[in-house]
Protein backbone atom coordinates (compact mmCIF):
# COMPACT_ATOMS: atom_id res chain seq x y z
CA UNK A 1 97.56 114.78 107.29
CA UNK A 2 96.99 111.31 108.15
CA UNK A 3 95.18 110.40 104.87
CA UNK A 4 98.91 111.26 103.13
CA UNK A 5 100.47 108.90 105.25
CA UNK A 6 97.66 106.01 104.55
CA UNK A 7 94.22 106.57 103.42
CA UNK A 8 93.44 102.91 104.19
CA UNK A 9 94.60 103.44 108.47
CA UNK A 10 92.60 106.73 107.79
CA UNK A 11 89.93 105.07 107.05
CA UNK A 12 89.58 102.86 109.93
CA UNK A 13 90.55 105.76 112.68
CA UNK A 14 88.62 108.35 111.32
CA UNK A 15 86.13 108.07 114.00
CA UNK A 16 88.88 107.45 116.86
CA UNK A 17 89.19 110.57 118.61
CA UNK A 18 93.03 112.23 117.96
CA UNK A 19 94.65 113.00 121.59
CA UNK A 20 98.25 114.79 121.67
CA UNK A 21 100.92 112.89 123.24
CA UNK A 22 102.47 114.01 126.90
CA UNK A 23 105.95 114.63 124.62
CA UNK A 24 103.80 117.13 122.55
CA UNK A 25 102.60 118.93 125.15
CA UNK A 26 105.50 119.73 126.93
CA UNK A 27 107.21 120.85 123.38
CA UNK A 28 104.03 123.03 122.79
CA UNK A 29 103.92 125.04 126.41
CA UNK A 30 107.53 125.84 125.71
CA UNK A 31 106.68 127.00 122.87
CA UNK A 32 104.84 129.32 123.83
CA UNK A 33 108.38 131.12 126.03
CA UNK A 34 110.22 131.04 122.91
CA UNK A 35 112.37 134.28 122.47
CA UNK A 36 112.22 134.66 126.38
CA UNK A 37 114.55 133.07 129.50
CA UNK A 38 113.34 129.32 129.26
CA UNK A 39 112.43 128.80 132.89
CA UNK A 40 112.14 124.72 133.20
CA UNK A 41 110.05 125.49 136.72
CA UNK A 42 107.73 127.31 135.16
CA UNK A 43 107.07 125.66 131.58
CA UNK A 44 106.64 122.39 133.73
CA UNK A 45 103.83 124.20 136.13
CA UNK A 46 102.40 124.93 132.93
CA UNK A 47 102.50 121.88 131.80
CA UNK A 48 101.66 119.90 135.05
CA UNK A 49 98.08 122.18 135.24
CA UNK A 50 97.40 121.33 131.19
CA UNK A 51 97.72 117.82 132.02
CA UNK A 52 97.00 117.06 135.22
CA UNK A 53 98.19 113.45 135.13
CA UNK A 54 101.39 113.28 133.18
CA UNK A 55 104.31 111.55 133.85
CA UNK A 56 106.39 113.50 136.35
CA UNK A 57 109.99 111.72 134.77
CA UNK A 58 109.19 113.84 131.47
CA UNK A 59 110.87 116.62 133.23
CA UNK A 60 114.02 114.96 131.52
CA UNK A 61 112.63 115.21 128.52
CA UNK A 62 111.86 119.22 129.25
CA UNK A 63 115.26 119.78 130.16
CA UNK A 64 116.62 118.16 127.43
CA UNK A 65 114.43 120.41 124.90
CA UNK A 66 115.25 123.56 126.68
CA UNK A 67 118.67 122.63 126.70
CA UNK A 68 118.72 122.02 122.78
CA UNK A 69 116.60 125.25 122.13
CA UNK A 70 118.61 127.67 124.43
CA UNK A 71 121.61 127.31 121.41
CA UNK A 72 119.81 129.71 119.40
CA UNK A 73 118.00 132.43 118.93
CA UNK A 74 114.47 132.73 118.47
CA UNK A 75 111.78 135.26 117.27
CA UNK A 76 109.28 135.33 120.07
CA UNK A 77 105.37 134.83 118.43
CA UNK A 78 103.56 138.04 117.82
CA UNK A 79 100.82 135.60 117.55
CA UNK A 80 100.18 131.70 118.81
CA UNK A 81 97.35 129.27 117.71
CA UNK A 82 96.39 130.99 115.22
CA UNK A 83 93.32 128.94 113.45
CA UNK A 84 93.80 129.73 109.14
CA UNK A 85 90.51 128.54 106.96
CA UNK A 86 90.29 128.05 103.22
CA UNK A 87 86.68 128.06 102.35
CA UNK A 88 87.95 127.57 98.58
CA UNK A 89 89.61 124.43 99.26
CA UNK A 90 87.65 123.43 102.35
CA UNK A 91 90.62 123.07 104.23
CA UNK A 92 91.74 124.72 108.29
CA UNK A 93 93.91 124.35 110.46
CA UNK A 94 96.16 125.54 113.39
CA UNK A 95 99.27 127.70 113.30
CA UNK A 96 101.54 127.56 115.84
CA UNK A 97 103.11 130.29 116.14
CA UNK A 98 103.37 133.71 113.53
CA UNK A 99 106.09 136.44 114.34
CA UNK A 100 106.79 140.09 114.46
CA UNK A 101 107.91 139.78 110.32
CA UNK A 102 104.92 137.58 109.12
CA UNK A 103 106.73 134.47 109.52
CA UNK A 104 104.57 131.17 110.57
CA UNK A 105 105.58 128.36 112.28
CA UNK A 106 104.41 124.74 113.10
CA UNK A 107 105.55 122.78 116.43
CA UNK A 108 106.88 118.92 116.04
CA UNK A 109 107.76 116.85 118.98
CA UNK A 110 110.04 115.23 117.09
CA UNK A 111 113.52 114.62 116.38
CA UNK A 112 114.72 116.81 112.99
CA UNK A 113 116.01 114.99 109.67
CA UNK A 114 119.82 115.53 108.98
CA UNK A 115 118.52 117.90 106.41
CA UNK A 116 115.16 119.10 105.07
CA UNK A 117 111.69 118.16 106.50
CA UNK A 118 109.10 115.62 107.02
CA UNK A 119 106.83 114.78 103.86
CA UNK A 120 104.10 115.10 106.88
CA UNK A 121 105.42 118.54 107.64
CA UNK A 122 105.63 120.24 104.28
CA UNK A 123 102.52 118.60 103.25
CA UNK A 124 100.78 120.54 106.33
CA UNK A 125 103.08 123.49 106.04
CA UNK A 126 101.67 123.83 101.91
CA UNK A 127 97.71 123.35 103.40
CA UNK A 128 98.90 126.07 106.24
CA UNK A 129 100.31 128.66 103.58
CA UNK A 130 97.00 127.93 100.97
CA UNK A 131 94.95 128.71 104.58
CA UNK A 132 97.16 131.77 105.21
CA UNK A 133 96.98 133.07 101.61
CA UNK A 134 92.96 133.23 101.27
CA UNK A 135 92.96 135.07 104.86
CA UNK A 136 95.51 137.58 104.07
CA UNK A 137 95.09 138.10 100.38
CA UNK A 138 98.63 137.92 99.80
CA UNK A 139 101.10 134.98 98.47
CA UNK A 140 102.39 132.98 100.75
CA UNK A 141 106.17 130.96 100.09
CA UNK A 142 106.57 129.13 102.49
CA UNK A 143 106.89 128.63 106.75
CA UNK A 144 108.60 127.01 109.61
CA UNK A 145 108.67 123.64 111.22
CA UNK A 146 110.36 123.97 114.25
CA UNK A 147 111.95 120.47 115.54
CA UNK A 148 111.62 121.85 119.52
CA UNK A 149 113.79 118.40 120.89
CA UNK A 150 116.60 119.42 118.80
CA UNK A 151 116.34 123.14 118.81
CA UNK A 152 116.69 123.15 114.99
CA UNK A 153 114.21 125.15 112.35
CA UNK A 154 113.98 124.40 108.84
CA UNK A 155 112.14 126.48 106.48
CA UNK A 156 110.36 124.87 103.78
CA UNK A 157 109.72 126.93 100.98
CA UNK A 158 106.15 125.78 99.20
CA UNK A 159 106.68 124.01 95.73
CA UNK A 160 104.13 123.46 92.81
CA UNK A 161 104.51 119.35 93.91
CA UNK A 162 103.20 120.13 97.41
CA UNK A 163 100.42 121.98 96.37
CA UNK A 164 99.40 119.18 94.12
CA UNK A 165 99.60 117.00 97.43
CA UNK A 166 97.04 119.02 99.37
CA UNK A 167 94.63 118.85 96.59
CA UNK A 168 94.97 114.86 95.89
CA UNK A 169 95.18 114.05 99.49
CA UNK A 170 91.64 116.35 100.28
CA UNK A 171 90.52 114.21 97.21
CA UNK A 172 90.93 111.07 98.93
CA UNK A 173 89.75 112.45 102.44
CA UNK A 174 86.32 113.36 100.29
CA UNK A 175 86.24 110.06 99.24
CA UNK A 176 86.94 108.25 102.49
CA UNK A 177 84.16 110.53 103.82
CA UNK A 178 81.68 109.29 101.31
CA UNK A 179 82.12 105.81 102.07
CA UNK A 180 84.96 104.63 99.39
CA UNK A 181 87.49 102.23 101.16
CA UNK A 182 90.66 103.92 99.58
CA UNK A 183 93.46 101.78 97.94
CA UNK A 184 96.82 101.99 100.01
CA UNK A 185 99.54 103.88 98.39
CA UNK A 186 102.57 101.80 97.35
CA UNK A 187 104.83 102.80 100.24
CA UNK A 188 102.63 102.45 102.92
CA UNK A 189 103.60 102.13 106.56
CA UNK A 190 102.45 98.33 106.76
CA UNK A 191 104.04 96.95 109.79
CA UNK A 192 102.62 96.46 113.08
CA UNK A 193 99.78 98.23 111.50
CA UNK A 194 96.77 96.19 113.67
CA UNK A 195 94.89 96.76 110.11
CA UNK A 196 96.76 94.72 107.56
CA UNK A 197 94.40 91.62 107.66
CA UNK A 198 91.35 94.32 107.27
CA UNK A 199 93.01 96.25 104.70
CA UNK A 200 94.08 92.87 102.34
CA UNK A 201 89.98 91.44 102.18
CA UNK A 202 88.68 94.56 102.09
CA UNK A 203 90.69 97.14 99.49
CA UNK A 204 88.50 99.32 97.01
CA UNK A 205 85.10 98.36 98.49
CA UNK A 206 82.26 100.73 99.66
CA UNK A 207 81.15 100.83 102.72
CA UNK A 208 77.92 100.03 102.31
CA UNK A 209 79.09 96.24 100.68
CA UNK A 210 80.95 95.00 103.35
CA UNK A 211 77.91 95.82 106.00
């Protein structure tokens, strides 16, 4: 959902290719042992054989996110990487993880909020649910976004406002795609952007005028 963040840095990464960060991995391969004995030995073999050349001082970083995530309880996935398609809205995308009671999740390397979610996360988690709905036929309220540094999971129940999101930001993706240099939204995430001095000469212009 980078074109909700800023259209305009969309625009001028869309053809850089998108690599996960080390942090990420490590969060998703534990993932994968939720609702089991978190074994930092064996998550971090995992890891280690996924990607080969990773920092070997992230094991800190594993212990610290098993550490946070053995204070619960989770449901271990029935399912994991599940991919969810919306030929209707021409949207897909990856799930996470989906358990034993229908119940999808999404995996952030991140630290959680104090309370509620990540515009970026409920954004994704409305696209995931309008994915979900087409596939199974049935309504879909909402999912999980499951903060795996912290060991916290917030549900985010899908509201008419998200919805609206998906469908404006695929609008602007469309438009992007066709060659429209997007205007940035009001509360973009200007600094240390290495695009500002593109984005101020070149706002609302095709493509094809500035070649």
């Amino acid at each position: 959902m980078r074109v909700h963040a800023c259209p305009v840095r969309f625009y001028y990464e869309k053809s850089d290719p998108v690599a996960e960060s080390d942090r990420y991995a490590i969060c998703k391969q534990l993932s994968y042992h939720l609702g089991k004995p978190l074994d930092s030995g064996v998550i971090w073999n995992e890891v280690s054989t996924v990607r080969p050349a990773i920092d070997p001082g992230l094991k800190e970083f594993l212990s610290l996110c098993i550490d946070a995530c053995t204070k619960r309880e989770w449901k271990p996935a029935k399912e994991t990487d599940v991919r969810v398609v919306s030929k209707k809205h021409g949207l897909s995308g990856m799930i996470d993880r989906i358990t034993d009671d229908g119940a999808f999740s999404i995996i952030r390397a991140s630290g959680a909020m104090p309370m509620g979610t990540y515009a970026a996360d409920r954004l994704r988690i409305a696209a995931l649910a309008l994915c979900l709905e087409e596939v199974t036929g049935s309504e879909v309220a909402g999912g999980n976004v499951e903060y795996i540094p912290d060991g916290v999971v917030r549900y985010h129940e899908v509201q008419p406002r998200d919805r609206r999101q998906v469908i404006a930001t695929l609008h602007k993706y469309r438009s992007i795609m066709d060659g429209n240099l997007p205007e940035p939204p009001l509360n973009a995430p200007c600094n240390r952007c290495r695009f500002q001095e593109k984005c101020k000469s070149s706002i609302g212009r095709r493509l094809s005028e500035l070649l």
